[in-house]
ModelCIF file with pLDDT and N, C-alpha, C, O atoms, coordinates in Angstrom:
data_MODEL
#
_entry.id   MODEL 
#
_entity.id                         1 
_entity.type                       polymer 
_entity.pdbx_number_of_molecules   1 
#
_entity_poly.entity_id                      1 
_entity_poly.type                           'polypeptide(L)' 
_entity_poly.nstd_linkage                   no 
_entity_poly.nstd_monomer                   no 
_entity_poly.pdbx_seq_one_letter_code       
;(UNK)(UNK)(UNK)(UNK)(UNK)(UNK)(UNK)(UNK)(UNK)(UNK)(UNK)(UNK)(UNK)(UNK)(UNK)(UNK)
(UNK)(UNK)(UNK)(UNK)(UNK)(UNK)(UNK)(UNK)(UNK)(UNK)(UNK)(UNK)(UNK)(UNK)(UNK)(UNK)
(UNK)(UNK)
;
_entity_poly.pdbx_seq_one_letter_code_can   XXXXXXXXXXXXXXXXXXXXXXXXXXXXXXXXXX 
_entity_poly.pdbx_strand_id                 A 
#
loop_
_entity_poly_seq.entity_id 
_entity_poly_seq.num 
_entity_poly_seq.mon_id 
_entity_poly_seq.hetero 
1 1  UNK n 
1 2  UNK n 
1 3  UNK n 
1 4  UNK n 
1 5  UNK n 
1 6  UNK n 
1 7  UNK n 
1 8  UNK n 
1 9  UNK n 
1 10 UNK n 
1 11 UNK n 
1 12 UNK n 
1 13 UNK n 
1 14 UNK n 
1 15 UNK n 
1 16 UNK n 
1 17 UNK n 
1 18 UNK n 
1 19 UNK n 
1 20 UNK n 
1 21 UNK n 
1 22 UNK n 
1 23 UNK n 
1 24 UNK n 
1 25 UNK n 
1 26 UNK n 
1 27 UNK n 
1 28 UNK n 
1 29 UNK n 
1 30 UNK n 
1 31 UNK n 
1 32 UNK n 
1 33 UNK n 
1 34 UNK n 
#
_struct_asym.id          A 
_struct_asym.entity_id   1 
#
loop_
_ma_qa_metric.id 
_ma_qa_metric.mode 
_ma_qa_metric.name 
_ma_qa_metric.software_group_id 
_ma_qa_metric.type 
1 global pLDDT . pLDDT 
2 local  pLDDT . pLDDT 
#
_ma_qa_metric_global.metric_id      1 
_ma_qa_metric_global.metric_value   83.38 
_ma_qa_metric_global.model_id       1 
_ma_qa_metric_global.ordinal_id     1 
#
loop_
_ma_qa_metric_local.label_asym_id 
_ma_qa_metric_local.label_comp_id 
_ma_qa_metric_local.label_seq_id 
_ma_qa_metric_local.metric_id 
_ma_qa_metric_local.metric_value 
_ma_qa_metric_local.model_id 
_ma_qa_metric_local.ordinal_id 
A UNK 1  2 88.00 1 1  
A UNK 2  2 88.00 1 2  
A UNK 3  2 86.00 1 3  
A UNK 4  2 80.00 1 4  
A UNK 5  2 75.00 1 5  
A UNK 6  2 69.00 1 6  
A UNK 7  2 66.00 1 7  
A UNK 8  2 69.00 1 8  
A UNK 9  2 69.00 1 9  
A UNK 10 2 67.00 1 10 
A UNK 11 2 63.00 1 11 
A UNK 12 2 65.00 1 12 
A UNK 13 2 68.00 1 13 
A UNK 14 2 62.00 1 14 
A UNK 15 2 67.00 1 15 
A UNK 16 2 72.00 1 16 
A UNK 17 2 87.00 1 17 
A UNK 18 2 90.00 1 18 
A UNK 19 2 93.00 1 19 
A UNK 20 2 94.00 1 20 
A UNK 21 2 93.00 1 21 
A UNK 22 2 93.00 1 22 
A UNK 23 2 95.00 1 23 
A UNK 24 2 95.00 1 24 
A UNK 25 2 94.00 1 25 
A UNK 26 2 93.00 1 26 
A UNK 27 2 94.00 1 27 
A UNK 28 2 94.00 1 28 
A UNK 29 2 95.00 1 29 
A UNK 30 2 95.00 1 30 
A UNK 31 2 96.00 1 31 
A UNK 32 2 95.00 1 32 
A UNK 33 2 93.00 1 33 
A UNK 34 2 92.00 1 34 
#
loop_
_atom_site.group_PDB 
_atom_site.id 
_atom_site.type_symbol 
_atom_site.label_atom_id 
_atom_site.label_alt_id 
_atom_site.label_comp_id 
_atom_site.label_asym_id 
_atom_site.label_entity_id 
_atom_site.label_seq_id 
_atom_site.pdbx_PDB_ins_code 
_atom_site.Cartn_x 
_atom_site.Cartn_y 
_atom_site.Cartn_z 
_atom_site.occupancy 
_atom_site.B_iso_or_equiv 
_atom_site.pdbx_formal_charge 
_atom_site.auth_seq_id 
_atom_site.auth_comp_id 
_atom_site.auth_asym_id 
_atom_site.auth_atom_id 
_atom_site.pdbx_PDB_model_num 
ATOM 1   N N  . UNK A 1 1  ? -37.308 47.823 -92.452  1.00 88.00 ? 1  UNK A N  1 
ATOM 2   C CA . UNK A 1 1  ? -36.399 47.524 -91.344  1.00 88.00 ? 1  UNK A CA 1 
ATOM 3   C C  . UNK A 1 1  ? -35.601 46.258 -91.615  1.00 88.00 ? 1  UNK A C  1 
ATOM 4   O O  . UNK A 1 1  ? -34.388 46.467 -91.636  1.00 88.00 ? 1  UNK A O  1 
ATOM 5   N N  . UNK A 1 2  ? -35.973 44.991 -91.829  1.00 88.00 ? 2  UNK A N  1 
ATOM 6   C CA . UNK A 1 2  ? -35.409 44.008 -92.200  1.00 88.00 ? 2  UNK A CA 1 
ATOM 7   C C  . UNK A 1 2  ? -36.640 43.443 -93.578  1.00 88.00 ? 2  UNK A C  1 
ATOM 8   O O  . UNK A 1 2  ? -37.758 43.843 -93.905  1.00 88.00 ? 2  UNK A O  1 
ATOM 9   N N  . UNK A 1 3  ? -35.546 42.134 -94.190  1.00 86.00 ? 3  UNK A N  1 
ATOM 10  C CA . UNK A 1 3  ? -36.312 41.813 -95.245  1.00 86.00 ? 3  UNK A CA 1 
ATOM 11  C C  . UNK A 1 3  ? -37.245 40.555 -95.478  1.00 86.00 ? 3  UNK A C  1 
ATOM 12  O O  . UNK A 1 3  ? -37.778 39.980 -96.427  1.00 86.00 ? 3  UNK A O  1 
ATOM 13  N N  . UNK A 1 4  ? -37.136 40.412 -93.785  1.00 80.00 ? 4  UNK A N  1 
ATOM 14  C CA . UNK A 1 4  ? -37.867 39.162 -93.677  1.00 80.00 ? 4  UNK A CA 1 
ATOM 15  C C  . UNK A 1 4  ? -39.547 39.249 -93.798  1.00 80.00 ? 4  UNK A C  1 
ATOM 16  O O  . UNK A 1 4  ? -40.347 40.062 -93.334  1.00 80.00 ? 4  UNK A O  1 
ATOM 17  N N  . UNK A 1 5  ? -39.705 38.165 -94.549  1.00 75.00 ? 5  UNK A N  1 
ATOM 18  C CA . UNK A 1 5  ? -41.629 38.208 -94.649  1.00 75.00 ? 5  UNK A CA 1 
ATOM 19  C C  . UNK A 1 5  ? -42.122 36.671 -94.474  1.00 75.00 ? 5  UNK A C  1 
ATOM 20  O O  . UNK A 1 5  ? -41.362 35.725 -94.264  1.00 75.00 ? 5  UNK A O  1 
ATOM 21  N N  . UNK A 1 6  ? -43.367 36.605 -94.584  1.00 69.00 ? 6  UNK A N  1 
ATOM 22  C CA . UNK A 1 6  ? -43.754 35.304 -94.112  1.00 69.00 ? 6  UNK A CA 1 
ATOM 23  C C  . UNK A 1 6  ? -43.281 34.103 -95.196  1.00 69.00 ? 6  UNK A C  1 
ATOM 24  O O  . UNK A 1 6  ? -43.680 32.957 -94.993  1.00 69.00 ? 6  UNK A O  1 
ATOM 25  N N  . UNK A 1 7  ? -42.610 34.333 -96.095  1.00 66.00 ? 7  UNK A N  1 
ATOM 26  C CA . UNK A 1 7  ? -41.862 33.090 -96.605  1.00 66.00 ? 7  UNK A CA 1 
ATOM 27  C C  . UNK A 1 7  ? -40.527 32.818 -96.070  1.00 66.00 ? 7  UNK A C  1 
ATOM 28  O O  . UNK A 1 7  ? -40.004 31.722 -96.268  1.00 66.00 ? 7  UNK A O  1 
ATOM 29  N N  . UNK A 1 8  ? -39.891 33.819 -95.350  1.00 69.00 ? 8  UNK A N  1 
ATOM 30  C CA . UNK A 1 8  ? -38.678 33.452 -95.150  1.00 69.00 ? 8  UNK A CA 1 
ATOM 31  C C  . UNK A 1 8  ? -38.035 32.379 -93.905  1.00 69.00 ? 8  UNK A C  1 
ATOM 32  O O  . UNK A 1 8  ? -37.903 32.796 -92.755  1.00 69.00 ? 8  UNK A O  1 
ATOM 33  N N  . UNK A 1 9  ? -37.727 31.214 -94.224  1.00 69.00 ? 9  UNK A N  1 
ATOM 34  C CA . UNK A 1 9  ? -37.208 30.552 -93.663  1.00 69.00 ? 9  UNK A CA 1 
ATOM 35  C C  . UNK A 1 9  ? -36.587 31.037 -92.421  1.00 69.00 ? 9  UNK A C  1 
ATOM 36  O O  . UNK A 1 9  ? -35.803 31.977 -92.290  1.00 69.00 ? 9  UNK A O  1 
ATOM 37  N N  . UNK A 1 10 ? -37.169 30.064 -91.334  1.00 67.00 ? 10 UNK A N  1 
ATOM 38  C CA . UNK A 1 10 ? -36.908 30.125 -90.345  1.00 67.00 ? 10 UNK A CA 1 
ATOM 39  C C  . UNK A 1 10 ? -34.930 30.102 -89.572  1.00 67.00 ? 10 UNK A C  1 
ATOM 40  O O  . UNK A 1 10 ? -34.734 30.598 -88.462  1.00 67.00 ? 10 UNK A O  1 
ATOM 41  N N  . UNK A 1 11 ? -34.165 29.694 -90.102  1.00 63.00 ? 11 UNK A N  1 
ATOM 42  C CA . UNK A 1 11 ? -32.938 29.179 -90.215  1.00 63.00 ? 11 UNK A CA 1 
ATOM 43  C C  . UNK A 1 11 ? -32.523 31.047 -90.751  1.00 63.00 ? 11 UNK A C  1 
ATOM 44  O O  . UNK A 1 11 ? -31.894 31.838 -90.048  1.00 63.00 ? 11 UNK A O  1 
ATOM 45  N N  . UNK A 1 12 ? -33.061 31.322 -92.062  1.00 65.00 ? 12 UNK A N  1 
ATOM 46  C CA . UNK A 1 12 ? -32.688 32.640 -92.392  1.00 65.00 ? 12 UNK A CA 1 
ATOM 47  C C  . UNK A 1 12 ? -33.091 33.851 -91.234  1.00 65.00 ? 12 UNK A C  1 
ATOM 48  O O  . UNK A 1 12 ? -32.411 34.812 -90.872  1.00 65.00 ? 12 UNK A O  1 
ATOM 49  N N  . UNK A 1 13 ? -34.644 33.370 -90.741  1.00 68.00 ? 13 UNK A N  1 
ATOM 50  C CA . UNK A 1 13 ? -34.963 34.493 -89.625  1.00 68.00 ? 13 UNK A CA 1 
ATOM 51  C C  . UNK A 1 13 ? -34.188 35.256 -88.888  1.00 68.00 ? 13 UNK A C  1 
ATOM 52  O O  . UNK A 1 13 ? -33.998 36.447 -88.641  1.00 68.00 ? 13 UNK A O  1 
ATOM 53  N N  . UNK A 1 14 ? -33.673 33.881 -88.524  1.00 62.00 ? 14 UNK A N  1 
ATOM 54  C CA . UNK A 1 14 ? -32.988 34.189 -87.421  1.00 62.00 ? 14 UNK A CA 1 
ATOM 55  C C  . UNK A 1 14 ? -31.961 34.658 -87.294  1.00 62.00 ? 14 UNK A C  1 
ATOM 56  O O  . UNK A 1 14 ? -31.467 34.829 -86.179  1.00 62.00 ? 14 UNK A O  1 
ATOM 57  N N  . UNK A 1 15 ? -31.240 35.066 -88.651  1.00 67.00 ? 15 UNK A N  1 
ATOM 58  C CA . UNK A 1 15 ? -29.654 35.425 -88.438  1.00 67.00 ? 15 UNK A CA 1 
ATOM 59  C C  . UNK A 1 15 ? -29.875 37.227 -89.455  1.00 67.00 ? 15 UNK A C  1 
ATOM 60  O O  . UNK A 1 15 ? -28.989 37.816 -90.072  1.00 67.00 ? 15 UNK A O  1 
ATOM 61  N N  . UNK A 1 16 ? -31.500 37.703 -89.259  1.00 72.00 ? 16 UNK A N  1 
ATOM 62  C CA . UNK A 1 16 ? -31.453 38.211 -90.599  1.00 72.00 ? 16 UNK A CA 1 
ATOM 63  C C  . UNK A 1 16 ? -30.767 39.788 -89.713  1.00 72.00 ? 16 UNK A C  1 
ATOM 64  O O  . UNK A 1 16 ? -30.514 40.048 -88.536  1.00 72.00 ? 16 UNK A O  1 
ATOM 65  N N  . UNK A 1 17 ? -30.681 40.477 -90.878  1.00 87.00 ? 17 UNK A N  1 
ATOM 66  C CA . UNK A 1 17 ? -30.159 41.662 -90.688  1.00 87.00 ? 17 UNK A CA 1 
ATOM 67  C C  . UNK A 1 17 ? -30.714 42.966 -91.308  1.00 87.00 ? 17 UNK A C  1 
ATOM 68  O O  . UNK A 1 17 ? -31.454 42.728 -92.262  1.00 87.00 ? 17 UNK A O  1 
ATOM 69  N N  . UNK A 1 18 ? -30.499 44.783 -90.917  1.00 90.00 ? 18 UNK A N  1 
ATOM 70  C CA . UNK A 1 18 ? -31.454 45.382 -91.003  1.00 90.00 ? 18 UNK A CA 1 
ATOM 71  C C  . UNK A 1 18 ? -30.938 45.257 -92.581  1.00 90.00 ? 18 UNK A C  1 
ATOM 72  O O  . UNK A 1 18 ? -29.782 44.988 -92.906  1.00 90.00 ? 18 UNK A O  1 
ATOM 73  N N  . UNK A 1 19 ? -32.250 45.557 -93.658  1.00 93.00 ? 19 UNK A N  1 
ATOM 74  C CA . UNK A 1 19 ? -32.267 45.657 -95.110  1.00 93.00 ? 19 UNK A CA 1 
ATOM 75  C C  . UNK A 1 19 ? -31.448 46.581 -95.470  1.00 93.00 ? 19 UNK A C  1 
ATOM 76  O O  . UNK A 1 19 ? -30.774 46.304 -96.462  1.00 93.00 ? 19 UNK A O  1 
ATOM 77  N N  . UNK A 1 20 ? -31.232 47.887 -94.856  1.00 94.00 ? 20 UNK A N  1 
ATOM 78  C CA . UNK A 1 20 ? -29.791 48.641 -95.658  1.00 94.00 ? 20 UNK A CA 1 
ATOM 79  C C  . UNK A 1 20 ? -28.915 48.116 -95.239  1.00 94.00 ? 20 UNK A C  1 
ATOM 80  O O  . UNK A 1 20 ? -28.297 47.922 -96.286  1.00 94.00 ? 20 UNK A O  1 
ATOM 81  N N  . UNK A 1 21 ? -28.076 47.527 -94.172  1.00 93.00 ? 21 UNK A N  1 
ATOM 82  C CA . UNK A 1 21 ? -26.955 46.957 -94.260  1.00 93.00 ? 21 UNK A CA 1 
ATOM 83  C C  . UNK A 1 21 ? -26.834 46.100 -95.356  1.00 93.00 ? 21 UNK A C  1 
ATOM 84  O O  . UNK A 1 21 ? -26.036 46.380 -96.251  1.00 93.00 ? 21 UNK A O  1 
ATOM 85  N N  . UNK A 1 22 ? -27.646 44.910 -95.412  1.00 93.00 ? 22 UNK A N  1 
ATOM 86  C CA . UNK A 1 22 ? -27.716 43.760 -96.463  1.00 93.00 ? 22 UNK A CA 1 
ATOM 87  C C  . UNK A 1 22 ? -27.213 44.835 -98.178  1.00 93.00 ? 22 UNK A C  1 
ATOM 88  O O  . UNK A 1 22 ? -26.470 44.335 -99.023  1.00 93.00 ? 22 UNK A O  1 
ATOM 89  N N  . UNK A 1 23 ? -27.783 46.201 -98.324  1.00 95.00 ? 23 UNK A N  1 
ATOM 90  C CA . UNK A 1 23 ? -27.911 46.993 -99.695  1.00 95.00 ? 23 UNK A CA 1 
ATOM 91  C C  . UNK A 1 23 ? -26.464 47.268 -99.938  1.00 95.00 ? 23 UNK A C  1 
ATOM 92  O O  . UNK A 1 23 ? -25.757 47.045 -100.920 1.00 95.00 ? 23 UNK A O  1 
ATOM 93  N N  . UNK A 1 24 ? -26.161 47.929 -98.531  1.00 95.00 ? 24 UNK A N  1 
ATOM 94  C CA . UNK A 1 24 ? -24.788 48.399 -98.993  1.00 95.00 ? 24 UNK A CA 1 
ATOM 95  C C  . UNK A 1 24 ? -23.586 47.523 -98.595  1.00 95.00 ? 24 UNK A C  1 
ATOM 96  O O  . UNK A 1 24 ? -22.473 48.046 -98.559  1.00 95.00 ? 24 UNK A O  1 
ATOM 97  N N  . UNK A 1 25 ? -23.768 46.023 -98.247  1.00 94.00 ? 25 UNK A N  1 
ATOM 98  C CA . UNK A 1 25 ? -22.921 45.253 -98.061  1.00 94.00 ? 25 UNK A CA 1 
ATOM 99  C C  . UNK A 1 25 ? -22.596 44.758 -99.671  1.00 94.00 ? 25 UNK A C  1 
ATOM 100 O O  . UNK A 1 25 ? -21.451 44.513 -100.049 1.00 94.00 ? 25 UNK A O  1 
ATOM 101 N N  . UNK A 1 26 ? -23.750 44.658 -100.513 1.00 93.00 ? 26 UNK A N  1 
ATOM 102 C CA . UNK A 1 26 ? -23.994 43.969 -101.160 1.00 93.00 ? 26 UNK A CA 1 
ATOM 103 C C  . UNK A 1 26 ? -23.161 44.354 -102.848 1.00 93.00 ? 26 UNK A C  1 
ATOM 104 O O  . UNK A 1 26 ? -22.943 43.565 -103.768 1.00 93.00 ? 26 UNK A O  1 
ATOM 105 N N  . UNK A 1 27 ? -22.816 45.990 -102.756 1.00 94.00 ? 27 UNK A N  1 
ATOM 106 C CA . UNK A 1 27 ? -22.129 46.572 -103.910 1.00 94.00 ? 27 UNK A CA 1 
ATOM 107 C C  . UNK A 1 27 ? -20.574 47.428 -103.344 1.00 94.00 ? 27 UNK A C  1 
ATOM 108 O O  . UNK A 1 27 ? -20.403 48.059 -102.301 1.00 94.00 ? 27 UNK A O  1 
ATOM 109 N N  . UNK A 1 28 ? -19.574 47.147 -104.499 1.00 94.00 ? 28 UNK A N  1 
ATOM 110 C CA . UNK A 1 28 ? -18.873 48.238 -104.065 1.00 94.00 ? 28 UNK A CA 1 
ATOM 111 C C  . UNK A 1 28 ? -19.376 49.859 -103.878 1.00 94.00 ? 28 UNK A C  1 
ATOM 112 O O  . UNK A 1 28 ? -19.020 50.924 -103.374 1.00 94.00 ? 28 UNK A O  1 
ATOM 113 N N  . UNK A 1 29 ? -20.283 49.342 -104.530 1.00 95.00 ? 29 UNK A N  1 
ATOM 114 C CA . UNK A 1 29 ? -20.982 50.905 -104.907 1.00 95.00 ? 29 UNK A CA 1 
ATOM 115 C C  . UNK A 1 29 ? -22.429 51.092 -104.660 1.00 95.00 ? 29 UNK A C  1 
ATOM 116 O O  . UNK A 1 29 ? -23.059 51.297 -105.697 1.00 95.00 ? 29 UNK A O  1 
ATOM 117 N N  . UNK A 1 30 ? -23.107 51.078 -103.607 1.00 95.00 ? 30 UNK A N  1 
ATOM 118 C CA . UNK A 1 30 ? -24.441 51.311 -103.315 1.00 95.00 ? 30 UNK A CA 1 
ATOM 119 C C  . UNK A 1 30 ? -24.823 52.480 -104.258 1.00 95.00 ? 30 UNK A C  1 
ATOM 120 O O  . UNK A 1 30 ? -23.933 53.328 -104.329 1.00 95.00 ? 30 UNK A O  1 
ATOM 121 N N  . UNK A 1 31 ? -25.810 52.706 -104.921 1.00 96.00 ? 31 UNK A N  1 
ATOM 122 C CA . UNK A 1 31 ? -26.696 53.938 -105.112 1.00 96.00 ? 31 UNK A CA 1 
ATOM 123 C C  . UNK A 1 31 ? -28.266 54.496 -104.804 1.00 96.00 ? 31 UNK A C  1 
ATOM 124 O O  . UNK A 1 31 ? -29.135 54.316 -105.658 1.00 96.00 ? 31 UNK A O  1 
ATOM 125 N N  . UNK A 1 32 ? -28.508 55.039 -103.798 1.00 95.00 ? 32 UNK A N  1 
ATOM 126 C CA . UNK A 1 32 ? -29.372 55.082 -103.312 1.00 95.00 ? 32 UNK A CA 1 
ATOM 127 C C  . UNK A 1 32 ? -30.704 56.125 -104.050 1.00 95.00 ? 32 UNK A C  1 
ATOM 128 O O  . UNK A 1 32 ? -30.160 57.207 -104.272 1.00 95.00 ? 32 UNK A O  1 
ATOM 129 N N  . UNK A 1 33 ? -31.559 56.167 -104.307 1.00 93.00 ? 33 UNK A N  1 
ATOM 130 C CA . UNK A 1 33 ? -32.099 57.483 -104.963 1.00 93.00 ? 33 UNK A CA 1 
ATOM 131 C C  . UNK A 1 33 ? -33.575 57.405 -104.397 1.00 93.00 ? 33 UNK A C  1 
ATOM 132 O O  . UNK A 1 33 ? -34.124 56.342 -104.685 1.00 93.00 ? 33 UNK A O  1 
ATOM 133 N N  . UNK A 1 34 ? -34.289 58.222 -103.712 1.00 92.00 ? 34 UNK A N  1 
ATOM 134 C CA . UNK A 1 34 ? -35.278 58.596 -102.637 1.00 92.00 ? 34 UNK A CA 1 
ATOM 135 C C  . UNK A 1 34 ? -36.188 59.823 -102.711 1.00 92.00 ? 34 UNK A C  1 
ATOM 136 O O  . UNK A 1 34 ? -36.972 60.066 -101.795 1.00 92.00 ? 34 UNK A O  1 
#
């Protein structure tokens, strides 16, 4: 759901977002394989 775990900074917590958005924000080209 999101990629937060118990190291992640509190400052980051708080602004975090769900983990596939972050995937496919992250390439012109996501590739997903499942």
């Amino acid at each position: 759901e999101t990629s937060v775990n118990r190291f992640t900074p509190r400052a980051t917590r708080d602004r975090a977002r769900p983990q596939i958005d972050e995937l496919i924000a992250a390439a012109r080209v996501p590739v997903f394989l499942l």
